[in-house]
C-alpha atoms as a PDB file:
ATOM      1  CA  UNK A   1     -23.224  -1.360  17.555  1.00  0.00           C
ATOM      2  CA  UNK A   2     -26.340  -2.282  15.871  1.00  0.00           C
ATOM      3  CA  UNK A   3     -27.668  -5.953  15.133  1.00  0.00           C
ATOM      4  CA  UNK A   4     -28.040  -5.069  11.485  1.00  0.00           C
ATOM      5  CA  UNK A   5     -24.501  -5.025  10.891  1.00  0.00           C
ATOM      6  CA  UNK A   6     -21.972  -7.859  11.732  1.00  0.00           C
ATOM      7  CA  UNK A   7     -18.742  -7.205  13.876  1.00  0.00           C
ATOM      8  CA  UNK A   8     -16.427  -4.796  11.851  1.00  0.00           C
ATOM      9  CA  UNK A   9     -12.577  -6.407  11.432  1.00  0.00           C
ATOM     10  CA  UNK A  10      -9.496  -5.162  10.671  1.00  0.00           C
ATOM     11  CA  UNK A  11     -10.052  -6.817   7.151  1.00  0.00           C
ATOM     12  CA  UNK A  12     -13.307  -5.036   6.259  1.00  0.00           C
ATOM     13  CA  UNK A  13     -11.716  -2.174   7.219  1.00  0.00           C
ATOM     14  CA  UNK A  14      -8.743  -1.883   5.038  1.00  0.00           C
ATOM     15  CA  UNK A  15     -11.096  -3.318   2.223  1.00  0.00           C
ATOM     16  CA  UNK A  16     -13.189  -0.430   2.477  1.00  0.00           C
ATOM     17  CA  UNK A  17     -10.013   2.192   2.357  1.00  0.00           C
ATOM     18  CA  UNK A  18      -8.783  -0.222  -0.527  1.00  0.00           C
ATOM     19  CA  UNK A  19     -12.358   0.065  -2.406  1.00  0.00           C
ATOM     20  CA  UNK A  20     -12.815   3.783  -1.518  1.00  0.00           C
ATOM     21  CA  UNK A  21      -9.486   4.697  -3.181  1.00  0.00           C
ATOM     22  CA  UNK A  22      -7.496   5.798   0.240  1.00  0.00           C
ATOM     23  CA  UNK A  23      -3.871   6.282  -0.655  1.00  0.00           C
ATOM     24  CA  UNK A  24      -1.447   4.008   1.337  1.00  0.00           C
ATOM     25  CA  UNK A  25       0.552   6.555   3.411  1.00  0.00           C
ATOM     26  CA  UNK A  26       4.398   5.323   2.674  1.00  0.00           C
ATOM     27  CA  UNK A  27       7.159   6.722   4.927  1.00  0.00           C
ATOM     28  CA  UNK A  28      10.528   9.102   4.730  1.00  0.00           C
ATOM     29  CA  UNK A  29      11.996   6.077   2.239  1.00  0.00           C
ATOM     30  CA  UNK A  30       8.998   5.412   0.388  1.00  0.00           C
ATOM     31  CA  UNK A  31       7.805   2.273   1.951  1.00  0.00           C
ATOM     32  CA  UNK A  32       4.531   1.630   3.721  1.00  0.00           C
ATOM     33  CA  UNK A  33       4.080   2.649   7.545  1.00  0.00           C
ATOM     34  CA  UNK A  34       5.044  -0.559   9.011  1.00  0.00           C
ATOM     35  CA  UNK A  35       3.334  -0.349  12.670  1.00  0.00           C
ATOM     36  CA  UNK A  36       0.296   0.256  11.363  1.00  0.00           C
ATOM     37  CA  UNK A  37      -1.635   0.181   8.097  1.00  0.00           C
ATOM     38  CA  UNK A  38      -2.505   3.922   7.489  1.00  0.00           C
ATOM     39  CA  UNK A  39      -4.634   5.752   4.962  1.00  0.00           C
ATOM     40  CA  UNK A  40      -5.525   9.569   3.822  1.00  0.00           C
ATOM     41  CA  UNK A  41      -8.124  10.479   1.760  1.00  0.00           C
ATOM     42  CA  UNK A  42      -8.293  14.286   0.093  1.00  0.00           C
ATOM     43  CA  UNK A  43     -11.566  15.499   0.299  1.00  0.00           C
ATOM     44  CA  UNK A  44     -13.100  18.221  -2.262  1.00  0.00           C
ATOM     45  CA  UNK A  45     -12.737  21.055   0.319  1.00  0.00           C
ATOM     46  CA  UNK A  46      -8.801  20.456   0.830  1.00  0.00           C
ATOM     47  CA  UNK A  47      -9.025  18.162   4.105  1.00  0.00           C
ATOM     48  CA  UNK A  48      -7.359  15.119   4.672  1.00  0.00           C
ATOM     49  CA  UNK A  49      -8.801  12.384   6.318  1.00  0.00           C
ATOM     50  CA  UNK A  50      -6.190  10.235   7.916  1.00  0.00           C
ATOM     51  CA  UNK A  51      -6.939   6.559   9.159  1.00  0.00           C
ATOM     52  CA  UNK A  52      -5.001   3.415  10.867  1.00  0.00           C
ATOM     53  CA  UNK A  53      -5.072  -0.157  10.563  1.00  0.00           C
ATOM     54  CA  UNK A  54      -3.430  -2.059  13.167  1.00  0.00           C
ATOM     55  CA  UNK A  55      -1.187  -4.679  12.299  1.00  0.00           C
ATOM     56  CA  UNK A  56      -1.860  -7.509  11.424  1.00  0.00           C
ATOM     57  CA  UNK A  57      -4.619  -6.681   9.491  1.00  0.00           C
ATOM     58  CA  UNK A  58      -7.310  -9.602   9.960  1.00  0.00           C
ATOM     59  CA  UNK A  59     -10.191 -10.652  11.310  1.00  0.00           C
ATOM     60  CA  UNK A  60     -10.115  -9.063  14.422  1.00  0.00           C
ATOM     61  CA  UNK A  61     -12.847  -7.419  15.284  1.00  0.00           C
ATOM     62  CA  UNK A  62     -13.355  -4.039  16.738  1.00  0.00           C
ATOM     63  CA  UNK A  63     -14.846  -3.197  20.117  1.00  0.00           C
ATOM     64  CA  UNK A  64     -18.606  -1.236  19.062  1.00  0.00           C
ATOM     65  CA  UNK A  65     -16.923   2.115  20.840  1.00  0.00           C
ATOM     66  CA  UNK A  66     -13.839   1.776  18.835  1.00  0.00           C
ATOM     67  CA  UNK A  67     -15.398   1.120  15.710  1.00  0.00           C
ATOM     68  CA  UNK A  68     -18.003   4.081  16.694  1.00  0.00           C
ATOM     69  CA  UNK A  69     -14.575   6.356  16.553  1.00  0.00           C
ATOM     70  CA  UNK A  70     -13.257   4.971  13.676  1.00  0.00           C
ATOM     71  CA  UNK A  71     -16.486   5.860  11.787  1.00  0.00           C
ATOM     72  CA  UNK A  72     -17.129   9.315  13.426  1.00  0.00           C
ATOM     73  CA  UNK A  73     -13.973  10.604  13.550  1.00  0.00           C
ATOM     74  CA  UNK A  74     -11.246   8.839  10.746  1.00  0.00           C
ATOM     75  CA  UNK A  75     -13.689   7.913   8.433  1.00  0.00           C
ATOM     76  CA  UNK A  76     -16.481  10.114   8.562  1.00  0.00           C
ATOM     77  CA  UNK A  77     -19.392   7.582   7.217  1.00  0.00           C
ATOM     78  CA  UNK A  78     -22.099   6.030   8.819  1.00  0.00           C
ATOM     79  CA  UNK A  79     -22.369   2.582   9.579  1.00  0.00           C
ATOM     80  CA  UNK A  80     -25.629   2.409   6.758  1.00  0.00           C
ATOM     81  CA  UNK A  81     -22.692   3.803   4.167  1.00  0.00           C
ATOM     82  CA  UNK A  82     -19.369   1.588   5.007  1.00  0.00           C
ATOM     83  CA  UNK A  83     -21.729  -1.898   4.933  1.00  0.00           C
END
């Protein structure tokens, strides 16, 4: 990952799902996913983006490959737009 940016955590992700306006994904009884933290987002053109949180979430960071995924492929931002 680039020196610009510091380590991304588990925190700074669910704050950004939190401050983007993600929807908590709750399960068959209505309560939240409990193995992971998970989030959808409905785009304008009728996708869903789906992403997960491991538990607990905290200030673990993310390997730079991981993180790489998470932004490419659940989150679909750059690094310059979730800092």
């Amino acid at each position: 990952m680039s020196e610009k940016y510091p380590v991304a955590t588990r925190e700074d992700h669910d704050d950004f799902c939190v401050n983007e306006k993600w929807e908590l994904v709750r399960g068959a009884q209505g309560k939240p996913v409990k193995h992971h933290r998970t989030y959808e987002l409905t785009l304008w053109d009728g996708r869903i983006l789906r992403t997960r949180i491991s538990r607990p979430v905290d200030r673990t960071g993310y390997a730079a490959s991981m993180w790489a995924h998470i932004l490419r492929e659940q989150l679909e931002v750059t690094a310059d737009a979730f800092w």
